[in-house]
Protein backbone atom coordinates (compact mmCIF):
# COMPACT_ATOMS: atom_id res chain seq x y z
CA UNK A 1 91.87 83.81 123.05
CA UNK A 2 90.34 81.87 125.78
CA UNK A 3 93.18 79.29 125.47
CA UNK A 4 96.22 81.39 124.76
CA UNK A 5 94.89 83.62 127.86
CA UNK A 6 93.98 80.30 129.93
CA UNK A 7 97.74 79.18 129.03
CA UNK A 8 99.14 82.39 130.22
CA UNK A 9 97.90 82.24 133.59
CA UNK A 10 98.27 78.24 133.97
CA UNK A 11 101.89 78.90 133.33
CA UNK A 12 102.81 82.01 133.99
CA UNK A 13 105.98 82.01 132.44
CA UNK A 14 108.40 85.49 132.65
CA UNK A 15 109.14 87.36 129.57
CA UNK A 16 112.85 87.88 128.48
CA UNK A 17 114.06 90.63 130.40
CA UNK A 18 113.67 94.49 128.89
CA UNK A 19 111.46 94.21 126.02
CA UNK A 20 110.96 96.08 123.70
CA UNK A 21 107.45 96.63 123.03
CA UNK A 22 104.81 96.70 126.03
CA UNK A 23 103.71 93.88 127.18
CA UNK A 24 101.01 91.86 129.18
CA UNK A 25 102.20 89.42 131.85
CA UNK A 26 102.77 85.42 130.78
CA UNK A 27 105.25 84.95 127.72
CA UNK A 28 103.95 81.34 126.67
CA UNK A 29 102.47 81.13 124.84
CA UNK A 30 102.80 84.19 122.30
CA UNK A 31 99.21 85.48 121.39
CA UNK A 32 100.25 87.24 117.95
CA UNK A 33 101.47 84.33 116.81
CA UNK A 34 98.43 82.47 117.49
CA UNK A 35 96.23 85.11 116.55
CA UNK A 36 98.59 85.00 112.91
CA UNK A 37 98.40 81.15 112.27
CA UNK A 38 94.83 80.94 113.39
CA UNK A 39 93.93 84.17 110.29
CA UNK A 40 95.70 82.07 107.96
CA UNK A 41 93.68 79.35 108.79
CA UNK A 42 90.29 81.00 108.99
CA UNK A 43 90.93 82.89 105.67
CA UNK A 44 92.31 79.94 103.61
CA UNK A 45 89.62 78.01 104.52
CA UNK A 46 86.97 80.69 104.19
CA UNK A 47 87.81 82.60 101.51
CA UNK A 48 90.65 80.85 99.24
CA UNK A 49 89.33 78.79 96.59
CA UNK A 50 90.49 75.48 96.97
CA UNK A 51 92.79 75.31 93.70
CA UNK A 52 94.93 78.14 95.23
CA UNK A 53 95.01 77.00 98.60
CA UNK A 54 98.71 75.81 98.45
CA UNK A 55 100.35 79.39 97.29
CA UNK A 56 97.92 80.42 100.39
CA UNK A 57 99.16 78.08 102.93
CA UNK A 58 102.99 78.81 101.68
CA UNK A 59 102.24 82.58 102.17
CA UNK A 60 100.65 82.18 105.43
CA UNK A 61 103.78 80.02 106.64
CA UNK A 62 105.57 82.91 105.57
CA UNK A 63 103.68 85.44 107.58
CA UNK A 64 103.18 83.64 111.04
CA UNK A 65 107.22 82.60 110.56
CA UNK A 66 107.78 86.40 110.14
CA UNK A 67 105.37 87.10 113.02
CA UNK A 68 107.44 84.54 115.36
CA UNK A 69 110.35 86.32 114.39
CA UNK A 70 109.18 89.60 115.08
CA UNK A 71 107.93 88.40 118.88
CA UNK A 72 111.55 87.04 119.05
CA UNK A 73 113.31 89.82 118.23
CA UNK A 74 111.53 92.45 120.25
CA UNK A 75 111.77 90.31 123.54
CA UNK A 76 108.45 90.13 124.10
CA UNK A 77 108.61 86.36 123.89
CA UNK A 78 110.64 83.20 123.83
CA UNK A 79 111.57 81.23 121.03
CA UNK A 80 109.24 78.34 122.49
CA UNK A 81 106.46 80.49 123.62
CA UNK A 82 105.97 81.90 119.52
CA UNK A 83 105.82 78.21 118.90
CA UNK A 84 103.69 76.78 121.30
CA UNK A 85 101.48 80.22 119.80
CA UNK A 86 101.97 79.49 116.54
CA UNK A 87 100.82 75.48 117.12
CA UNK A 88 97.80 76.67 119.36
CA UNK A 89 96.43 79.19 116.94
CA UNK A 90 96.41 76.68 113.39
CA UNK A 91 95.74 73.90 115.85
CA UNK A 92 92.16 76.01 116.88
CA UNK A 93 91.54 76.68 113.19
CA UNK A 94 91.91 73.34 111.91
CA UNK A 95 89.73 72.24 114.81
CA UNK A 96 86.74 74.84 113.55
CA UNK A 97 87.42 73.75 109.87
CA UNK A 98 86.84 70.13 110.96
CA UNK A 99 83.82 70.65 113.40
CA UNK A 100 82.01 73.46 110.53
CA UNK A 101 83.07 71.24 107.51
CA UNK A 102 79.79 69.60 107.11
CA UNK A 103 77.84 73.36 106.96
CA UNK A 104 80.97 74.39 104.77
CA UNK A 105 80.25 71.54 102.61
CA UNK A 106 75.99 72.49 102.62
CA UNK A 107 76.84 75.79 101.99
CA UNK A 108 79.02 74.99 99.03
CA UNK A 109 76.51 72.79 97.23
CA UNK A 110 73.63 75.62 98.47
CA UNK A 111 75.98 78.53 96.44
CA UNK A 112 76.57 76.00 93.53
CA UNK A 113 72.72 75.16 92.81
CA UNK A 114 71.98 78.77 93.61
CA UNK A 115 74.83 79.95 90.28
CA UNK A 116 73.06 76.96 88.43
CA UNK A 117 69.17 77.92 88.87
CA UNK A 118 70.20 81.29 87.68
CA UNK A 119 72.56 80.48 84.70
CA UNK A 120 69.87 78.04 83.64
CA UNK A 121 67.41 80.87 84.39
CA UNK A 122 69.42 83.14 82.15
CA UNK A 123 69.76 80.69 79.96
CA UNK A 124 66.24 80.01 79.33
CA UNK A 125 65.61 83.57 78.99
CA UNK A 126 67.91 83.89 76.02
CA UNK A 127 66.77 81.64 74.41
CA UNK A 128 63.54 82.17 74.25
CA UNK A 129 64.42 86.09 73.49
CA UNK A 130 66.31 84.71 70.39
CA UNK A 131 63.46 82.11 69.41
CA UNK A 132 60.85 84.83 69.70
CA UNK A 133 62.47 87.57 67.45
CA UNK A 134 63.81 85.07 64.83
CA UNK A 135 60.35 83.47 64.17
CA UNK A 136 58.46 85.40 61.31
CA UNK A 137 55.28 87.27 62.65
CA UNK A 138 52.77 85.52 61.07
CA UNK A 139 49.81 88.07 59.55
């Protein structure tokens, strides 16, 4: 928000005339559209597993496009200003992913020995359920 906002007053650019929705002041760049690209960013990264990232990223496209539109359409924004939006919002996401993907990466190997040390715990209690009432009690 700090750069869409700080981009707003920098260039102060007018909205097309009688929108249709209210509106702040500054068209470019569109926040929605920012604040669209940059929660398919954030949630692909964060909570998509990696093997279904693609249909994510194809669906997100999908949804800031639609988003864009939408700004259009209403005359709340400029074609340009939904894709200057669009461009600032991914380009702050993919700038987090980047600067958090070492502590992604820890976390990731943290979670994996974490499901390891307790399927081997589980494991290890199982089998020594099963070894303890198949052996013969011995009298």
């Amino acid at each position: 928000m700090l750069v869409i906002q700080g981009l707003k007053h920098l260039v102060d650019r007018p909205r097309p005339a009688n929108p249709l929705v209210r509106v702040d002041h500054g068209s470019f760049p569109s926040g929605h559209a920012a604040t669209a690209a940059l929660l398919v960013v954030a949630v692909g990264v964060l909570l998509v597993p990696a093997a279904r990232r693609r249909a994510w990223w194809y669906g997100g496209a999908a949804f800031t496009l639609a988003m864009m539109w939408s700004r259009t359409w209403l005359h709340a924004h400029w074609l340009t200003d939904t894709v200057a939006g669009a461009a600032a919002g991914a380009g702050a996401g993919l700038l987090a992913w980047w600067l958090f993907q070492p502590a992604l990466a820890r976390e990731a190997v943290r979670s994996h020995d974490r499901r390891g040390a307790a399927a081997g715990a589980a494991t290890a209690t199982a089998t020594a359920t099963a070894t303890a009432t198949s052996t013969p009690a011995t009298g």
